[in-house]
N, C-alpha and C. Protein backbone atom coordinates (compact mmCIF):
# COMPACT_ATOMS: atom_id res chain seq x y z
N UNK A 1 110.60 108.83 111.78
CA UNK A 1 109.26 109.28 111.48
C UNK A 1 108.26 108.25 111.99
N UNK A 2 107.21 108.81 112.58
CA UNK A 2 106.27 107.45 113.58
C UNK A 2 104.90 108.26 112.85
N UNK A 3 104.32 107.47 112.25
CA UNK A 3 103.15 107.81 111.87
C UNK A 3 101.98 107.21 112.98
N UNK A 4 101.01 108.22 113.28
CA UNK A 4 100.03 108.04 114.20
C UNK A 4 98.54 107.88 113.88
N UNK A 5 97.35 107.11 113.70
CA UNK A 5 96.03 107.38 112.95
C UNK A 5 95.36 106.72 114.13
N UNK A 6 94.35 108.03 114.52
CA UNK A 6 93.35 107.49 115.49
C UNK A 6 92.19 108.62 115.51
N UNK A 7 91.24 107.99 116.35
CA UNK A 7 89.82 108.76 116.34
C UNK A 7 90.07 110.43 117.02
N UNK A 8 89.94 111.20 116.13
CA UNK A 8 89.67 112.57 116.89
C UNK A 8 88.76 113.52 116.64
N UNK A 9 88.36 114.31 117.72
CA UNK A 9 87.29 115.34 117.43
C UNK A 9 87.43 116.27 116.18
N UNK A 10 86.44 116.37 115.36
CA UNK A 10 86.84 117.49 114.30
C UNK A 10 86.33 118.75 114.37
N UNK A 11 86.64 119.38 116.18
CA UNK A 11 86.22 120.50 116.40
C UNK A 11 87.76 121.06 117.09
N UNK A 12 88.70 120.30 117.01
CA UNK A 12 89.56 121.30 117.70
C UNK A 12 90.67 121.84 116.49
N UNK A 13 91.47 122.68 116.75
CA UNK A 13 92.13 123.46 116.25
C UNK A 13 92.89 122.47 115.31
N UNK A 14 93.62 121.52 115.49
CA UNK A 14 94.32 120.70 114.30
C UNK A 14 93.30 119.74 113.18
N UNK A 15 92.17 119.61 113.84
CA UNK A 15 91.25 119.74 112.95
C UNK A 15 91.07 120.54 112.33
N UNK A 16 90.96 121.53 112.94
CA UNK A 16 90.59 122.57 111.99
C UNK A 16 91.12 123.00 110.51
N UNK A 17 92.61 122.61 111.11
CA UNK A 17 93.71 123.11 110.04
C UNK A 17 93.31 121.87 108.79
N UNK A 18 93.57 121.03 109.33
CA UNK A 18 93.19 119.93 108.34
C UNK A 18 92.28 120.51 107.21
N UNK A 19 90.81 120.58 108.26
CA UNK A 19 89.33 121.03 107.26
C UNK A 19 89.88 121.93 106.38
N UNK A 20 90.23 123.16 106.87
CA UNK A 20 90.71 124.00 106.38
C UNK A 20 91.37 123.91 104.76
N UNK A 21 92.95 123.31 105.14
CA UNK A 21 93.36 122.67 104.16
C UNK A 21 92.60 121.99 102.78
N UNK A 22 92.24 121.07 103.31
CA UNK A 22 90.96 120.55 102.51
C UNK A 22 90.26 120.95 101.48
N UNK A 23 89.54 122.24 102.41
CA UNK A 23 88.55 122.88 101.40
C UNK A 23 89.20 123.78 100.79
N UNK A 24 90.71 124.09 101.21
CA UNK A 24 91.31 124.89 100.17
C UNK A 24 92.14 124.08 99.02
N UNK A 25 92.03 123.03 98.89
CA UNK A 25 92.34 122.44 97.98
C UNK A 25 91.52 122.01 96.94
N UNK A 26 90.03 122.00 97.55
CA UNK A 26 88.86 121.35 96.96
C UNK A 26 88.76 123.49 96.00
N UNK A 27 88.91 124.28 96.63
CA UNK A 27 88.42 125.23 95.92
C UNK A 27 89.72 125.85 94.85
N UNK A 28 90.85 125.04 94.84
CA UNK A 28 91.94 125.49 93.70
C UNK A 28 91.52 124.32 92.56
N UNK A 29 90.69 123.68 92.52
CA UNK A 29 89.99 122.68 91.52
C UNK A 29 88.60 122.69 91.20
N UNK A 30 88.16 123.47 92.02
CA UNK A 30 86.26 123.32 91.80
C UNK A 30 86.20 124.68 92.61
N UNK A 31 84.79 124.79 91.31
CA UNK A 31 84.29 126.87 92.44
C UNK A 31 83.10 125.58 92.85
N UNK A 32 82.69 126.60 94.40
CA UNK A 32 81.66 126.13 95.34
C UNK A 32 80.84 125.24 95.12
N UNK A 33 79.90 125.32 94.04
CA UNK A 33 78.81 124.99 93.70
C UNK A 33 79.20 123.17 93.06
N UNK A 34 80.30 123.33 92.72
CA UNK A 34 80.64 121.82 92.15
C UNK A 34 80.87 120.70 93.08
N UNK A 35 80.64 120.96 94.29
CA UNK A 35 81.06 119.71 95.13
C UNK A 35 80.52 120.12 96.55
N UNK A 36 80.54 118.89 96.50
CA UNK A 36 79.60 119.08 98.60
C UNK A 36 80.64 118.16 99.62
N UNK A 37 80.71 119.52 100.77
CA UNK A 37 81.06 118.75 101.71
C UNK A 37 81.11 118.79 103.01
N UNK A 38 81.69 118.81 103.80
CA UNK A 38 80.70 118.21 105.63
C UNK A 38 81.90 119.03 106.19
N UNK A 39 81.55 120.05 106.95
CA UNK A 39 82.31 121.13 107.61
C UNK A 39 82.27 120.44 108.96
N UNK A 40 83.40 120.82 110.11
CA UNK A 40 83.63 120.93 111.42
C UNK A 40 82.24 119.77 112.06
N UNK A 41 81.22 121.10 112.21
CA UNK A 41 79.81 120.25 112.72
C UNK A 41 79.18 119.31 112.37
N UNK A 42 79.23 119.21 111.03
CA UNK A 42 78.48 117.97 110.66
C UNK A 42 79.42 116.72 110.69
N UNK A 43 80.70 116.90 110.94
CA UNK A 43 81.77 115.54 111.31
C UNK A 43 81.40 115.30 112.64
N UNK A 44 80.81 115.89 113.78
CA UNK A 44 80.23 115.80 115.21
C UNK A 44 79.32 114.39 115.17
N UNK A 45 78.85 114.24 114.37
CA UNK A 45 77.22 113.45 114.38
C UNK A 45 77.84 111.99 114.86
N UNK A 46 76.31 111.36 115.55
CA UNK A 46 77.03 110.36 116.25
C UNK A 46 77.12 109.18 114.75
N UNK A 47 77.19 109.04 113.45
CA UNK A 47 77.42 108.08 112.87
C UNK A 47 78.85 108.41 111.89
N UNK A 48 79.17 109.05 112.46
CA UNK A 48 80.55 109.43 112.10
C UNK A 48 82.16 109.45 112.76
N UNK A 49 82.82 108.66 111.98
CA UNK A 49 84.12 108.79 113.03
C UNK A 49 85.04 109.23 112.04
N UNK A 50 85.84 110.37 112.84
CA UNK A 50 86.81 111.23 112.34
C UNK A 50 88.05 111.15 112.53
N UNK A 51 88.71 110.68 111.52
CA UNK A 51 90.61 110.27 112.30
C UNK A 51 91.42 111.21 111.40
N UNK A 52 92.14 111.42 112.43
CA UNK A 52 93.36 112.37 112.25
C UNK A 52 94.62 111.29 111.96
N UNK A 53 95.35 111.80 110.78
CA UNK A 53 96.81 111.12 110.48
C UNK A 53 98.23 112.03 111.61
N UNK A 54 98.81 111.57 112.32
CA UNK A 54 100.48 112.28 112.66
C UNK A 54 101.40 111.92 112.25
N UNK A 55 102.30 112.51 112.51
CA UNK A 55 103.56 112.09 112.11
C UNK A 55 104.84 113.00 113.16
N UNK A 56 105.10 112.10 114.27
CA UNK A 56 105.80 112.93 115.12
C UNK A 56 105.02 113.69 116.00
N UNK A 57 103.24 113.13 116.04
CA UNK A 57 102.75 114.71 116.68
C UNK A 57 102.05 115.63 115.74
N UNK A 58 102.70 115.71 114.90
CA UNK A 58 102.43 116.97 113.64
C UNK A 58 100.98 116.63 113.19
N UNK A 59 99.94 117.18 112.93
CA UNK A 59 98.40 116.31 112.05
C UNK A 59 99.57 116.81 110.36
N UNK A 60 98.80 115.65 109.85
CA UNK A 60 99.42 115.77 108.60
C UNK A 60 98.29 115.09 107.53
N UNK A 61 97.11 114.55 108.23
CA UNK A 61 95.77 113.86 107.44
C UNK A 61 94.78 113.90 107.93
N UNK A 62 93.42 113.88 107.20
CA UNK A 62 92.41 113.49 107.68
C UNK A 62 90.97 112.38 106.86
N UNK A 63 90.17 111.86 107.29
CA UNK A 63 89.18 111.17 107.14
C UNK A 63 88.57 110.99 107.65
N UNK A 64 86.93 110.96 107.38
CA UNK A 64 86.08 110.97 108.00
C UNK A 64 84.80 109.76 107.20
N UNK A 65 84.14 108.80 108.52
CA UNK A 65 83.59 107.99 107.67
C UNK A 65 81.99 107.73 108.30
N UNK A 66 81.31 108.01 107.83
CA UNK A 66 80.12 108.49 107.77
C UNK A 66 78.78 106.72 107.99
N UNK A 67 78.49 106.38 109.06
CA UNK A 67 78.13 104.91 108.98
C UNK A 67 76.51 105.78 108.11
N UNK A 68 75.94 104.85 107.56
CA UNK A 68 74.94 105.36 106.63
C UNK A 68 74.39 103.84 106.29
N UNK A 69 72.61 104.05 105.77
CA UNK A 69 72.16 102.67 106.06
C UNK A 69 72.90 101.56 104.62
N UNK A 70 73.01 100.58 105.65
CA UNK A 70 73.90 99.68 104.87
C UNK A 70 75.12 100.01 103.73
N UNK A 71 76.12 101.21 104.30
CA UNK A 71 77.14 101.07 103.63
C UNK A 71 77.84 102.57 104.26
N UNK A 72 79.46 102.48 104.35
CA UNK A 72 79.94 103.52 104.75
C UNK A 72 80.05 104.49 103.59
N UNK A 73 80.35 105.78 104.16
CA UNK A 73 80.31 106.74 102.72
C UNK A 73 81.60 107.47 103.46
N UNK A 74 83.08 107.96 102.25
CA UNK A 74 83.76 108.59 102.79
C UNK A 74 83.66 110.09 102.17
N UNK A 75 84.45 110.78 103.44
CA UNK A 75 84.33 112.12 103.12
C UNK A 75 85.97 112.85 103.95
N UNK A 76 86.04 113.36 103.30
CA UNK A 76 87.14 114.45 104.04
C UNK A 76 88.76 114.10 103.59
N UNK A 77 88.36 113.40 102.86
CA UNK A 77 90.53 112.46 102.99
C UNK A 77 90.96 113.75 102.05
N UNK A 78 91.93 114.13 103.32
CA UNK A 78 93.11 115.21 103.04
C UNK A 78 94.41 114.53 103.46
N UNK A 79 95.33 115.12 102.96
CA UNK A 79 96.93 115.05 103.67
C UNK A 79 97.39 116.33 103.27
N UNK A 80 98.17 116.80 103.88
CA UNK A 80 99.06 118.17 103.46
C UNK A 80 99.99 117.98 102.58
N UNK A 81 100.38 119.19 101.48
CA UNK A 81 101.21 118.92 101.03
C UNK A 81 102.52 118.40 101.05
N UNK A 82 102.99 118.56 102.14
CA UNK A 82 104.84 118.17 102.81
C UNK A 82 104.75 116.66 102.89
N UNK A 83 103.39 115.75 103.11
CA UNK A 83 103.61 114.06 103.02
C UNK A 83 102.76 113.18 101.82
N UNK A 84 102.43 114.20 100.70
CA UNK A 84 102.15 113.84 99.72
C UNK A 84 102.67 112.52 99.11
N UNK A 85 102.78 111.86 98.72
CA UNK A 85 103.66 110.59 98.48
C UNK A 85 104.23 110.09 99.11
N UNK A 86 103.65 110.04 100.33
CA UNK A 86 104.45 108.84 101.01
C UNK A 86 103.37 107.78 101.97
N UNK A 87 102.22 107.77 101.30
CA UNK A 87 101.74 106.38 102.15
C UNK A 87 100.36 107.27 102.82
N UNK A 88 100.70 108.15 103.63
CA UNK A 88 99.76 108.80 104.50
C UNK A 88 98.17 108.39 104.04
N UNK A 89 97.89 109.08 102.90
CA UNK A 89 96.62 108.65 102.57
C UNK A 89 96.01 107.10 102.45
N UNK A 90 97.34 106.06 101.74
CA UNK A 90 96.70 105.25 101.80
C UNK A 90 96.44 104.60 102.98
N UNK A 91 97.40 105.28 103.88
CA UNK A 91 97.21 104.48 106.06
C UNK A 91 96.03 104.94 106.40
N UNK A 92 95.33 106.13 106.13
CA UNK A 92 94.32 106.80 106.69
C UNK A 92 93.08 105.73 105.93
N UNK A 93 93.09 105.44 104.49
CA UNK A 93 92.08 104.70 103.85
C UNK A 93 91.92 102.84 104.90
N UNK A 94 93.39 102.49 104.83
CA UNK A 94 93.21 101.16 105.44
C UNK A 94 92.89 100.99 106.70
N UNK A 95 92.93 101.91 107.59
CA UNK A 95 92.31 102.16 109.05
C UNK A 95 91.05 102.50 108.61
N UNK A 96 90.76 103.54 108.01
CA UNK A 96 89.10 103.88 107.79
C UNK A 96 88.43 102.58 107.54
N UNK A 97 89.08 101.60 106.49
CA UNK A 97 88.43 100.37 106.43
C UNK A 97 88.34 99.55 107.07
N UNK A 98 89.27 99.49 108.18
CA UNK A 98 89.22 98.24 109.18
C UNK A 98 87.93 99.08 110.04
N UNK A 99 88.13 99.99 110.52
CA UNK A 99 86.65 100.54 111.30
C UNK A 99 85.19 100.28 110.53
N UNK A 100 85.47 100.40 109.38
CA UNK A 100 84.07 100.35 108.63
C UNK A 100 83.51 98.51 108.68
N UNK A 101 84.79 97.84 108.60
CA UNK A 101 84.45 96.07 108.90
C UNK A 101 83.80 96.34 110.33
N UNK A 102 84.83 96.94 111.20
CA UNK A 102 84.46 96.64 112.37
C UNK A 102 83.05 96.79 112.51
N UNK A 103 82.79 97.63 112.55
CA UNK A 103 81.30 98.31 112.52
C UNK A 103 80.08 97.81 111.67
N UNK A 104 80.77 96.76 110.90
CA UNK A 104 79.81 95.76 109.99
C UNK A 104 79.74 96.24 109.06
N UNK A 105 80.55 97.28 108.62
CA UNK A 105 79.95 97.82 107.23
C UNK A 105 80.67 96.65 105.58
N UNK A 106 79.48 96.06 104.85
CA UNK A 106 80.55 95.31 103.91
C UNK A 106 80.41 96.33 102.41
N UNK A 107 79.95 97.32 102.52
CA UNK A 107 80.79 98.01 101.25
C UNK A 107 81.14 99.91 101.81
N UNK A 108 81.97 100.23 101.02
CA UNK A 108 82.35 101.80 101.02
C UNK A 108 82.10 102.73 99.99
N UNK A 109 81.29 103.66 99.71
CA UNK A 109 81.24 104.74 98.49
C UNK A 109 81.45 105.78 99.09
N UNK A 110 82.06 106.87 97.55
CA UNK A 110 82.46 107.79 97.59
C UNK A 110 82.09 108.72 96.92
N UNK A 111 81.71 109.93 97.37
CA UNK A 111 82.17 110.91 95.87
C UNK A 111 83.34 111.50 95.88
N UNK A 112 83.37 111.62 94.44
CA UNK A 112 85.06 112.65 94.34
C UNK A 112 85.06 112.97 92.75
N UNK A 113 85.93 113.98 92.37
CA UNK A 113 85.92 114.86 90.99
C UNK A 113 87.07 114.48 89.92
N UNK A 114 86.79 114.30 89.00
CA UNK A 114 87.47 114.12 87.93
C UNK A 114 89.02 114.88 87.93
N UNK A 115 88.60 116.03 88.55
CA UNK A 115 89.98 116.97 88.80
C UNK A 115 91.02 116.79 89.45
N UNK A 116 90.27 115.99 90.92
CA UNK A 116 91.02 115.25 91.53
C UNK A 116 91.51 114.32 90.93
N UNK A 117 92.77 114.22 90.65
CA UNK A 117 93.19 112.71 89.55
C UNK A 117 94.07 112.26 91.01
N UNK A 118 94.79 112.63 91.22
CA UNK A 118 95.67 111.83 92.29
C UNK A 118 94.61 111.01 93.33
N UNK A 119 93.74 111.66 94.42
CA UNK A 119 92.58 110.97 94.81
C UNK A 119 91.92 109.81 94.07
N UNK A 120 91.22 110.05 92.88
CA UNK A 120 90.91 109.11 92.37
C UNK A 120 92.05 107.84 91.83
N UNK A 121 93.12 108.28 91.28
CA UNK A 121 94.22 107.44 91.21
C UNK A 121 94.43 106.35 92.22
N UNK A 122 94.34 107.12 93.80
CA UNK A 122 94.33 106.29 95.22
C UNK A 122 93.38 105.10 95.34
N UNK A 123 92.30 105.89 94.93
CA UNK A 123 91.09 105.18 94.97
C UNK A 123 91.27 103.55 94.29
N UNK A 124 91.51 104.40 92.78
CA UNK A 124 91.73 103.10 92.06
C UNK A 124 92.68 102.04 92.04
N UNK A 125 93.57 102.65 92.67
CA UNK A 125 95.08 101.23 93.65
C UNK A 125 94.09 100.53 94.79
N UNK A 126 93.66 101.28 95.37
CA UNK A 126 92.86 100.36 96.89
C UNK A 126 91.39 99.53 96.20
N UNK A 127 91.75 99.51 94.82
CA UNK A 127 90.33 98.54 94.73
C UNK A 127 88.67 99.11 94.69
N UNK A 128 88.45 100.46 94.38
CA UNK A 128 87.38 101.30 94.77
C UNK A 128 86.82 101.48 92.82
N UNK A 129 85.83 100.87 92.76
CA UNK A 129 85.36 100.83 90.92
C UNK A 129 84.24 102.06 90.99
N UNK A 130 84.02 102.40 89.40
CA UNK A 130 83.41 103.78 89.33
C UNK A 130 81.51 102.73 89.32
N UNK A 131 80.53 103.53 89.71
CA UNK A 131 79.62 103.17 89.85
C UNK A 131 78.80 104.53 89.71
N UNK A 132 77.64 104.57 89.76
CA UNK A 132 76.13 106.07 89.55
C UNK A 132 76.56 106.47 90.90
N UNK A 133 75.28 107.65 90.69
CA UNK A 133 74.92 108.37 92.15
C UNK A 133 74.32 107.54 93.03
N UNK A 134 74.71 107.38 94.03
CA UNK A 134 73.85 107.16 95.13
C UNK A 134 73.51 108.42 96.54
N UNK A 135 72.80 107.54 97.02
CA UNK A 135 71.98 108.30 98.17
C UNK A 135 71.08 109.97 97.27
N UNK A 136 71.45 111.29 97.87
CA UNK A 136 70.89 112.13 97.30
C UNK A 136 71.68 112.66 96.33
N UNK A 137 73.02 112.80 95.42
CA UNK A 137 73.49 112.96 94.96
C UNK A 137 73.39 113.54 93.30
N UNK A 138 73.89 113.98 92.32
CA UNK A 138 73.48 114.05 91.61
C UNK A 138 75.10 114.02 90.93
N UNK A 139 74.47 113.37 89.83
CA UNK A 139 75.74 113.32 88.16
C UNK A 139 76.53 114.77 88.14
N UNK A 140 77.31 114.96 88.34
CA UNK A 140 78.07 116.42 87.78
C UNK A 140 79.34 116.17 86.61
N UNK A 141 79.25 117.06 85.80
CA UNK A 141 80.00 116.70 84.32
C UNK A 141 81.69 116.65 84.85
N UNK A 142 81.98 116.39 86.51
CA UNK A 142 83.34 116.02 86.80
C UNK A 142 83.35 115.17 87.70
N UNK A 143 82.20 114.66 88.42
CA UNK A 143 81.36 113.64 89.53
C UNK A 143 82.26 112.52 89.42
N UNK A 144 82.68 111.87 90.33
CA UNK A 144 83.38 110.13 90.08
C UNK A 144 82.79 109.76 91.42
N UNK A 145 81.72 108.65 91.27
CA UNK A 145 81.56 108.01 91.99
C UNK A 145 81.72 106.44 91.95
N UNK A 146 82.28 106.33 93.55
CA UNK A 146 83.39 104.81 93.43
C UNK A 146 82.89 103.85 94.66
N UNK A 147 82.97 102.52 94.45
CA UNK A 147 82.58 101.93 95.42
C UNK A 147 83.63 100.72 95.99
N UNK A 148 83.46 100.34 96.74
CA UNK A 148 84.28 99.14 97.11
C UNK A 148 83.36 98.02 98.11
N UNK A 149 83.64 96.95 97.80
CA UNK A 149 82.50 96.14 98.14
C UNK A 149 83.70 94.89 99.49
N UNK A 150 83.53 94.98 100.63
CA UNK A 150 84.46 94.00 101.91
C UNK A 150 83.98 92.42 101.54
């Protein structure tokens, strides 16, 4: 098994599946209105870089990290179900972070939902503490917002 994480467009078809994925996971835990998030086009923008996880070839993850003034913001971290526990997410987080140094960024926030417990679980192994809303955001009665400071 050769795991692969690098920059890719989040307009082509294994992207897609990814997004896809994603938001069908985000909607077996939350109806619409409870959570926001950045479809196909808005991963395009030039302050955003989008990496795809492989394994063999196969996409099996994704993340997307959003440069924003003075601090990265993440969005999108999926893996499929079949590599659930085994690392994937946290390879996709420690590459997202070495890009975000690279790029000068010295802290990372997030949003993410109470429902999500495994996500946030991740979160809270890699060092990411709960903190308010930032940017335009607002409190939601399942909201977890987390930060991590480089």
């Amino acid at each position: 098994m050769t795991l692969t994480i690098a920059q890719e467009s989040p307009l082509t078809e294994d992207a897609a599946q990814l997004l896809n994925g994603s938001e069908a996971a985000l909607r077996e835990a939350y109806d619409i209105n409870e959570c926001s998030t950045y479809d196909a086009t808005q991963l395009v923008a030039d302050n955003v870089t989008f990496l795809v996880a492989r394994i063999d070839g196969t996409p099996v993850g994704c993340v997307a990290l959003c440069a924003e003034d003075g601090y990265g913001e993440i969005k999108r971290l999926f893996t499929v179900s079949d590599v659930r526990g085994q690392g994937v997410a946290k390879a996709l987080m420690s590459h997202l972070e070495a890009v975000a140094q690279q790029e000068g960024m010295s802290r990372m926030l997030l949003e993410s939902g109470s429902k999500l417990e495994a996500a946030v679980a991740l979160y809270d192994a890699l060092g990411y503490a709960r903190r308010g809303p930032f940017a335009d955001y607002a409190q939601g009665e399942t909201t977890v917002f987390m930060e991590k400071a480089f």
